[in-house]
Protein backbone atom coordinates (compact mmCIF):
# COMPACT_ATOMS: atom_id res chain seq x y z
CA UNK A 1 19.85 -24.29 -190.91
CA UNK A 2 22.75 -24.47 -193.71
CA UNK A 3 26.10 -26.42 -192.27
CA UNK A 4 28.77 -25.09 -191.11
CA UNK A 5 31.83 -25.81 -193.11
CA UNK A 6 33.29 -28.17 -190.79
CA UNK A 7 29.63 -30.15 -191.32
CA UNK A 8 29.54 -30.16 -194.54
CA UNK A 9 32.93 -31.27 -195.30
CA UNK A 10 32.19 -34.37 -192.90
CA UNK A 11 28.98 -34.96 -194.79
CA UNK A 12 30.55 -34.80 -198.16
CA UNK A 13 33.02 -37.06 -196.98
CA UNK A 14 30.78 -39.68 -195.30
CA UNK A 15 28.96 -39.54 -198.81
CA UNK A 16 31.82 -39.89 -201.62
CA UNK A 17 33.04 -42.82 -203.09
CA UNK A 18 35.69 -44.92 -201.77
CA UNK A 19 38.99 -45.56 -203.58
CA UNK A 20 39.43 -48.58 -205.86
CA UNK A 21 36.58 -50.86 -207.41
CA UNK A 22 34.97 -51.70 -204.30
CA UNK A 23 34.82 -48.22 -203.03
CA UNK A 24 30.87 -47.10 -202.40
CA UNK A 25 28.81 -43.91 -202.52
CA UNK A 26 26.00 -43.03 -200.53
CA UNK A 27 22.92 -42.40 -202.88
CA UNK A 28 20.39 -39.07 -202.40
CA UNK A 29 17.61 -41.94 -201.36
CA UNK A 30 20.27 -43.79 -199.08
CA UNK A 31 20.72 -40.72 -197.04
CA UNK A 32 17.49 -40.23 -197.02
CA UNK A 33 16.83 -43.73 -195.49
CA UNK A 34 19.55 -43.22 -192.68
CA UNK A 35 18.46 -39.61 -191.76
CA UNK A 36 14.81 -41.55 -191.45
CA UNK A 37 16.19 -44.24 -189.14
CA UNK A 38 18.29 -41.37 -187.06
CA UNK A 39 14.92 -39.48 -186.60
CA UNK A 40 12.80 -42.30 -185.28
CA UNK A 41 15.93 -43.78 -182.96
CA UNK A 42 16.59 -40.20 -181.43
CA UNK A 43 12.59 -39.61 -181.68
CA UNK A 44 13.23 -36.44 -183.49
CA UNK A 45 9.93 -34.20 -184.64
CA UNK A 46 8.76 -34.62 -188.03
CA UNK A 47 11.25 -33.80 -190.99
CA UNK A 48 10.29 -32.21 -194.23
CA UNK A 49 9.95 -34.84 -196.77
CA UNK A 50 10.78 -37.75 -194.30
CA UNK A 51 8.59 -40.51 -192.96
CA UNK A 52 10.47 -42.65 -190.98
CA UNK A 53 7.58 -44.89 -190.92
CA UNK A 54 8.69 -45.67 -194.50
CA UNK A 55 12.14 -47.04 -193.87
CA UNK A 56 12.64 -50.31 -192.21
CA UNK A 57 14.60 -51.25 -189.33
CA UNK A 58 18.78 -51.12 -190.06
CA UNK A 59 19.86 -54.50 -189.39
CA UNK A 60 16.74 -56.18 -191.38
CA UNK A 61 16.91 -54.69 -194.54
CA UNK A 62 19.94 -55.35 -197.21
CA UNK A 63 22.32 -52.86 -197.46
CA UNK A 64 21.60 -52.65 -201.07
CA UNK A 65 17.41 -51.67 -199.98
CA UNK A 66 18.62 -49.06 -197.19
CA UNK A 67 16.66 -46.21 -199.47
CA UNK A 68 13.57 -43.87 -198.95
CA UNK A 69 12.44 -42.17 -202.27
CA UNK A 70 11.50 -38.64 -202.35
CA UNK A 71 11.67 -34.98 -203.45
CA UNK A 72 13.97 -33.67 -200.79
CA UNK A 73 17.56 -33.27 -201.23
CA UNK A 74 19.78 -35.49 -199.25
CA UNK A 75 21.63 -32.27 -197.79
CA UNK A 76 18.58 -30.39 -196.89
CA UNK A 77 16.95 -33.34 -195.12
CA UNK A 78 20.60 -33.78 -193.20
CA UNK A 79 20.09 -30.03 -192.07
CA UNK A 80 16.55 -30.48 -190.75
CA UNK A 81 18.08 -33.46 -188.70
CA UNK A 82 20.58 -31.95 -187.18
CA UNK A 83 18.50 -28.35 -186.74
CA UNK A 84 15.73 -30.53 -184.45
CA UNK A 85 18.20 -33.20 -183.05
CA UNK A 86 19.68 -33.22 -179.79
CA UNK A 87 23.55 -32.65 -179.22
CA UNK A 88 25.44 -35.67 -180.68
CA UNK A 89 22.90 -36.12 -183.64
CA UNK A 90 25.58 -35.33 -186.22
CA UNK A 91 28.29 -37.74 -185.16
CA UNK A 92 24.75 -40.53 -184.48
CA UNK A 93 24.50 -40.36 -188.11
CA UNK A 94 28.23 -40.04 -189.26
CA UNK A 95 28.89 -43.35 -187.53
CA UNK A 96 25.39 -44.98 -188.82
CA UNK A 97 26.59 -44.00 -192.41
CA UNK A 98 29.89 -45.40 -191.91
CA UNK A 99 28.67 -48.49 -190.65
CA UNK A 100 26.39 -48.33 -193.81
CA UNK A 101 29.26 -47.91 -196.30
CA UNK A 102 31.38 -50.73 -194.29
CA UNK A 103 28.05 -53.13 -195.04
CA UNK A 104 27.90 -52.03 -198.40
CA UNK A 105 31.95 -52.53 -199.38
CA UNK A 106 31.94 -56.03 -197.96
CA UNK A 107 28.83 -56.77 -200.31
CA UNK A 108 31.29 -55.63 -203.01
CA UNK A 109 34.04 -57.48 -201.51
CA UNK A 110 32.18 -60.69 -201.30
CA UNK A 111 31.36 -60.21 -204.49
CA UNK A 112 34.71 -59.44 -206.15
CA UNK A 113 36.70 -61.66 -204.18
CA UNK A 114 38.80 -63.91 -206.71
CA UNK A 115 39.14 -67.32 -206.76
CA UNK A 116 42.54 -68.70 -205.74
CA UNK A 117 44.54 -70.52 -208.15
CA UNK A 118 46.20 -74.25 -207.43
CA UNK A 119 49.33 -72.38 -208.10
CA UNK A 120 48.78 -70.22 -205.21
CA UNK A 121 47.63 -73.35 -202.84
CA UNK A 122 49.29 -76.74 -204.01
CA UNK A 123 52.14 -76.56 -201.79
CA UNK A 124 49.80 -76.77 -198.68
CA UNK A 125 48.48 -79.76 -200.19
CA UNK A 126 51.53 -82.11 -199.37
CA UNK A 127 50.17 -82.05 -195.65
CA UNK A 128 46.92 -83.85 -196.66
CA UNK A 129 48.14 -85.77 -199.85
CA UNK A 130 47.12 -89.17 -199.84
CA UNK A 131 44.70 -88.73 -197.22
CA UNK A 132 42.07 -87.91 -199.33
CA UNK A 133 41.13 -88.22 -203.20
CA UNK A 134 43.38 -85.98 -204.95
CA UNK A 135 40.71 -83.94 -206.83
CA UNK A 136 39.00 -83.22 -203.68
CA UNK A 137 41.82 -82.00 -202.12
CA UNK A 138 42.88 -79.47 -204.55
CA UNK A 139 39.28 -78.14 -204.09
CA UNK A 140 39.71 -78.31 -200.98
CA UNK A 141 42.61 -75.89 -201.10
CA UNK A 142 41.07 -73.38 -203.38
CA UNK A 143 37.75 -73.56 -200.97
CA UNK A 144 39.99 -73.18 -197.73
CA UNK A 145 41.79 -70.37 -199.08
CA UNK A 146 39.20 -68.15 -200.27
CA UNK A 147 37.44 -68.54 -197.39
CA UNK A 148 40.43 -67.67 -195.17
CA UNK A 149 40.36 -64.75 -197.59
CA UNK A 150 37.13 -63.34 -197.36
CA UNK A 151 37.63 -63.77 -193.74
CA UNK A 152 40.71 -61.59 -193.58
CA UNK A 153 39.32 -59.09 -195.22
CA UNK A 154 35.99 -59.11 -193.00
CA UNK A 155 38.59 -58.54 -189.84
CA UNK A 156 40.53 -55.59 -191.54
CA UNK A 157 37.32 -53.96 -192.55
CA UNK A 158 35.91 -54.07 -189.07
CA UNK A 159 38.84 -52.86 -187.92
CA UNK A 160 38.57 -49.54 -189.92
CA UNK A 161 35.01 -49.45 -189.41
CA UNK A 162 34.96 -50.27 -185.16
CA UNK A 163 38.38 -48.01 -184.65
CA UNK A 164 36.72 -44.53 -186.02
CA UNK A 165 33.56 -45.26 -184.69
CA UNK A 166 34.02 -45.80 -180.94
CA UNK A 167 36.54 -43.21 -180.59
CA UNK A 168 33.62 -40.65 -182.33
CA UNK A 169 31.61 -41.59 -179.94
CA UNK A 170 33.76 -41.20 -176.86
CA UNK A 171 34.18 -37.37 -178.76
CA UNK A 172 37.83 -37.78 -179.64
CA UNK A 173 39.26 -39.48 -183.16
CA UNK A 174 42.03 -41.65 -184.77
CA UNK A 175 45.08 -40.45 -185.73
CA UNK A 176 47.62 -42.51 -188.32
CA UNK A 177 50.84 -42.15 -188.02
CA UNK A 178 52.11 -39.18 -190.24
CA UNK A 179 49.95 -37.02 -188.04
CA UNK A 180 50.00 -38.43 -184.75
CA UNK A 181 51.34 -36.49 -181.88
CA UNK A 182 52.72 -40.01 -180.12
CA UNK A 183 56.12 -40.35 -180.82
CA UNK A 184 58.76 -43.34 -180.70
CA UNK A 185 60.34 -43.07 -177.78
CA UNK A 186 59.07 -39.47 -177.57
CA UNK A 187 60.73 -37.84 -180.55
CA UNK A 188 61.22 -40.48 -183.00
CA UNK A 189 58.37 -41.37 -185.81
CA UNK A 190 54.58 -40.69 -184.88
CA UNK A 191 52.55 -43.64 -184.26
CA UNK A 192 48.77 -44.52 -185.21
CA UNK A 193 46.62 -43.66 -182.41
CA UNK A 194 42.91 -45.28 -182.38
CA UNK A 195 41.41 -42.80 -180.83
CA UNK A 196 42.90 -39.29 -179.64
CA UNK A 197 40.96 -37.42 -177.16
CA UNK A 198 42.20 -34.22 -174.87
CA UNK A 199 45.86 -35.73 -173.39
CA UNK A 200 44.00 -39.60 -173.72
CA UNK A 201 45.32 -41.73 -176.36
CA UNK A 202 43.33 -44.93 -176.68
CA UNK A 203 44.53 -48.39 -177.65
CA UNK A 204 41.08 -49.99 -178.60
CA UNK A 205 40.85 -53.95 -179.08
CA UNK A 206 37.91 -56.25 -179.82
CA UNK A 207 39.95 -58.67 -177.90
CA UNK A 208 43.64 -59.74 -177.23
CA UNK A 209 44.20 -63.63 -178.13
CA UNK A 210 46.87 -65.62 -176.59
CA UNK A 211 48.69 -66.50 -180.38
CA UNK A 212 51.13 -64.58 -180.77
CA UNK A 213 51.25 -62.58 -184.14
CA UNK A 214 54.87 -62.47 -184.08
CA UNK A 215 57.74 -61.28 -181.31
CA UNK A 216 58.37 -58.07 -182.76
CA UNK A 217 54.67 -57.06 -183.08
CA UNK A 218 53.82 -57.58 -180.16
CA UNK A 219 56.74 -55.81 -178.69
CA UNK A 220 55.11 -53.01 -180.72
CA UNK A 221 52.02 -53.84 -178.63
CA UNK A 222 53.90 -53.70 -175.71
CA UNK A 223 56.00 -50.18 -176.01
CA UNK A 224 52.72 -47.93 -177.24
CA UNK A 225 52.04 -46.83 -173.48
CA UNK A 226 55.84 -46.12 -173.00
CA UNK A 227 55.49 -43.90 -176.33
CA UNK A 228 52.78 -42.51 -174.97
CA UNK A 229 54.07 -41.25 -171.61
CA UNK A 230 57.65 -40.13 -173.08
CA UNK A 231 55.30 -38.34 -175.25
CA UNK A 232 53.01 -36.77 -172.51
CA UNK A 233 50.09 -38.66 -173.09
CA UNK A 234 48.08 -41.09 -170.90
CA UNK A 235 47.82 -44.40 -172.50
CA UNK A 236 43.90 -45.87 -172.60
CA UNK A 237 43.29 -49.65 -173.32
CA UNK A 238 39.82 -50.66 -174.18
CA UNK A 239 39.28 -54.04 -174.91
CA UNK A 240 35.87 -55.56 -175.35
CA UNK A 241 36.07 -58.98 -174.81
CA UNK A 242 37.56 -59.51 -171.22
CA UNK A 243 38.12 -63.36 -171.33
CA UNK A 244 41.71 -63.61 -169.32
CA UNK A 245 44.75 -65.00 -170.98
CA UNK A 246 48.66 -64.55 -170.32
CA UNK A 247 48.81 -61.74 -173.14
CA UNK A 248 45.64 -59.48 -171.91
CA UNK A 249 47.61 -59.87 -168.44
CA UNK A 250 50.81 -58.61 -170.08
CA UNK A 251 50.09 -55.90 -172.21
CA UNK A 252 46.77 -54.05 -169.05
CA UNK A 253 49.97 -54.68 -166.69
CA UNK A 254 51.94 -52.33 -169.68
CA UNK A 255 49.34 -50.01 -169.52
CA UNK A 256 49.09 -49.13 -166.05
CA UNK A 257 52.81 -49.35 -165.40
CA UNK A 258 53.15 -46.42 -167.69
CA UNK A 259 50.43 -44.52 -165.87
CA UNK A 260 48.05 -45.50 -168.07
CA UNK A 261 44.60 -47.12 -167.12
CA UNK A 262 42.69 -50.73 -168.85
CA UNK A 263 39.36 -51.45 -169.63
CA UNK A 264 38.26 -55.19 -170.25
CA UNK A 265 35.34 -56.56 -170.54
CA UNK A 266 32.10 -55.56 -169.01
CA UNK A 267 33.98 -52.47 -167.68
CA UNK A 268 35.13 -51.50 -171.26
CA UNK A 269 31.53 -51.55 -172.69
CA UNK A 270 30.59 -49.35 -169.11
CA UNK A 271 33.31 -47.11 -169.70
CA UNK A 272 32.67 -46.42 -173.40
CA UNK A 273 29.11 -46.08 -172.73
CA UNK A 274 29.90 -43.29 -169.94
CA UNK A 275 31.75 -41.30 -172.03
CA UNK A 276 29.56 -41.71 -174.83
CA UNK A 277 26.35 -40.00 -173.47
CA UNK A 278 23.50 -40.37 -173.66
CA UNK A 279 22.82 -40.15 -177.44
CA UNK A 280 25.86 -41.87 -178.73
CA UNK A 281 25.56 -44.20 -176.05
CA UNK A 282 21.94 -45.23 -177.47
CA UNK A 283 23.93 -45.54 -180.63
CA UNK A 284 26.51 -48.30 -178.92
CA UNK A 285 24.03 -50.07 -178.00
CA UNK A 286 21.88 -50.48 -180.47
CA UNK A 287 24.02 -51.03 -183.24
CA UNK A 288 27.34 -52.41 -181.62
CA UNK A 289 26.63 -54.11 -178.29
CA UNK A 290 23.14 -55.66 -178.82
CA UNK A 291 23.88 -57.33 -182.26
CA UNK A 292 27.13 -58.38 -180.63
CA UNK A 293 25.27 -59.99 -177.72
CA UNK A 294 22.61 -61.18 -179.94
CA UNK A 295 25.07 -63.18 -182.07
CA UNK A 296 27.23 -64.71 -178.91
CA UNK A 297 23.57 -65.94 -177.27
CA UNK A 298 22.30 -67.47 -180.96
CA UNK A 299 24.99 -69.03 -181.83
CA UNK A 300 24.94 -72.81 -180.96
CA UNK A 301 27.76 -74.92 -179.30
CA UNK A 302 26.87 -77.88 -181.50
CA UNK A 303 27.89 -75.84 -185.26
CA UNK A 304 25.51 -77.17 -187.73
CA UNK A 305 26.80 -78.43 -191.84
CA UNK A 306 27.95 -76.37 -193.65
CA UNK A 307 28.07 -76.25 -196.85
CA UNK A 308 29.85 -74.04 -199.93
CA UNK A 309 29.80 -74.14 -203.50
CA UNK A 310 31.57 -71.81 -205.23
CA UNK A 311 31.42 -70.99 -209.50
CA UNK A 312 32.41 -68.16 -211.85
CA UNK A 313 29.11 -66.40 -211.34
CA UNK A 314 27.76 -66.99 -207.80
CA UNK A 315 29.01 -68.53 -204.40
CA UNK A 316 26.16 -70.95 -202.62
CA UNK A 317 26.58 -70.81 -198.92
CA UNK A 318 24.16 -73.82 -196.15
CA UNK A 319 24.43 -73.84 -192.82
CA UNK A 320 22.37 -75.63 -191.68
CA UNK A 321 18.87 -74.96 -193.03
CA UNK A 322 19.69 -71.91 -194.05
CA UNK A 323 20.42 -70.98 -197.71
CA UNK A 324 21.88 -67.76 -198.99
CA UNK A 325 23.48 -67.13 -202.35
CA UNK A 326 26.17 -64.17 -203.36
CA UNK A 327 26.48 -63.14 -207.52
CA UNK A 328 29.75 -62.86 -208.49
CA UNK A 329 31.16 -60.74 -211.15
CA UNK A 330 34.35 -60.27 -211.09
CA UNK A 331 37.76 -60.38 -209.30
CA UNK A 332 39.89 -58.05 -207.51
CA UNK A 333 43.40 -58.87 -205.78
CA UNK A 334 44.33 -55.78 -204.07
CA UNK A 335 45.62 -55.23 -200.56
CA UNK A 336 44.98 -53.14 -198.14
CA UNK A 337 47.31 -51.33 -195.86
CA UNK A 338 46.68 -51.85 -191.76
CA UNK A 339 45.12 -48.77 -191.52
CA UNK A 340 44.68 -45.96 -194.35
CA UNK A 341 46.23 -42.80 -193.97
CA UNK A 342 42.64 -40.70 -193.79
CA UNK A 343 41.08 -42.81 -191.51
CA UNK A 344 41.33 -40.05 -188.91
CA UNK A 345 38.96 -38.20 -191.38
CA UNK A 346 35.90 -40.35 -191.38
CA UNK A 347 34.83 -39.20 -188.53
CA UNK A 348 34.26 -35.30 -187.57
CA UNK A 349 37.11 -34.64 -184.60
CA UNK A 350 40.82 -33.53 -185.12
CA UNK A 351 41.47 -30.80 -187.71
């Protein structure tokens, strides 16, 4: 069955490279690999030239080993899939490869990452001068700071990655701001909508912390329901982790006062999971809830030593007994915007 137009333009755009140096590509054999694991998850009937035997399980192989040699085109493969698969199979692997590429660009991140200079850092270090050995300190700084880095980056990326993702599977998408249909006080400038389905527009949040990110953010925060009803929408807030605090309080109570309705918590994940379905609510689960669950069991109270070394060529990470090493090659020191402009494009929804 060839793909509709509207298919294959979300295929070739799952596929092609992203911008800049740490942009990926999806390989023939890498689609190959994910149309394998899609098969076996949904327990789809044999595919030409595919034996998901052959392909390991996502989360325990590298991102870099997610491939399945063979004859078959990666296209053709991706229309047997989706011929034999049950409704929802397309969007089950658009959000798989997306999570894919996401794994993928923060190898290339990790690896690219520069190292700070003093320059950038030594001003911090008049807290903690004297207090400890001056040469320490300084690598102290450079240490802290690309750390804090790396783990900036990690919390933008999820962000574009978890954003496009749920709202695909709740069967809407995300809108950014050019082309949203939310407006400023009802006419004024659109705002970015994380998720856009029918007259719902979802806020969606991995959580809400009580540190304020500055007044006039969160007064941003606070007026995207209002926006939303002068704008004849029903504002949606999802947010995942449903441990109370004073701001979580303020901004559900902005929600429903603007007609709106909240979902924290254990009644988030139930709610997302409802309007899922049944196929991309497998998908939740497997690859968003459980590993989330999994980590928040595993991970002791008592943290273990950790320790970091970090040189021109490689990065040496222990925790504990654990060992793991990254190769460097390279530096990169661009930015990234809060959310691109074609994020509502990753996904298969609005036109």
């Amino acid at each position: 069955m060839a793909l509709s137009k509207t298919q294959a333009t979300a295929f070739e755009k799952v596929r092609r490279r992203g911008a800049g140096n740490q942009g990926v590509s999806l390989s023939e054999s890498a689609v190959r690999a994910l149309v394998a694991i899609v098969a076996r998850d949904l327990e789809i009937a044999p595919i030409a030239g595919i034996d998901p035997s052959d392909t390991g399980e996502f989360y325990e192989t590298a991102a870099d080993r997610l491939e399945l040699d063979g004859n078959a085109s990666a296209q053709s493969t991706y229309e047997a899939l989706l011929a034999a698969g049950p409704p929802d199979t397309e969007m089950y692997f658009l959000s798989l490869a997306t999570l894919h590429r996401a794994r993928l660009k923060f190898a290339n991140i990790l690896r690219l990452q520069g190292t700070p200079s003093l320059e950038q850092v030594g001003p911090r270090g008049l807290l903690q001068y004297g207090d400890i050995e001056t040469d320490s300190l300084g690598s102290l700084l450079i240490l802290r700071k690309w750390m804090f880095d790396i783990d900036n980056r990690a919390g933008q990326e999820t962000g574009y990655l978890f954003e496009p993702v749920i709202a695909g599977a709740v069967g809407g998408a995300p809108v950014s701001a050019k082309k949203s249909p939310v407006k400023r006080d009802g006419t004024g400038s659109g705002r970015q909508v994380d998720c856009l389905r029918g007259n719902d527009a979802y806020e969606i949040k991995i959580r809400v912390t009580i540190a304020a990110s500055g007044q006039g953010r969160w007064q941003e925060e606070l007026a995207f329901p209002a926006d939303c009803r002068m704008s004849d929408y029903t504002p949606v807030l999802v947010v995942f982790d449903g441990t109370p605090n004073e701001k979580l309080l303020e901004l559900k109570s902005a929600f429903e006062q603007c007609g709106g309705r909240a979902h924290v918590g254990e009644d988030a994940w139930a709610h997302l999971e409802e309007e899922a379905g049944d196929t991309m609510g497998r998908f939740i689960e497997k690859y968003i809830r459980a590993p989330l669950d999994d980590l928040l069991d595993k991970t002791p109270s008592d943290l273990p030593e950790l320790r970091l070394r970090l040189q021109s060529d490689r990065v040496d990470l222990y925790v504990g007994a654990t060992h793991w090493n990254v190769l460097r090659n390279g530096s990169d020191q661009s930015s990234s915007d809060e959310i691109p402009d074609d994020v509502d494009t990753t996904l298969p929804g609005l036109d």
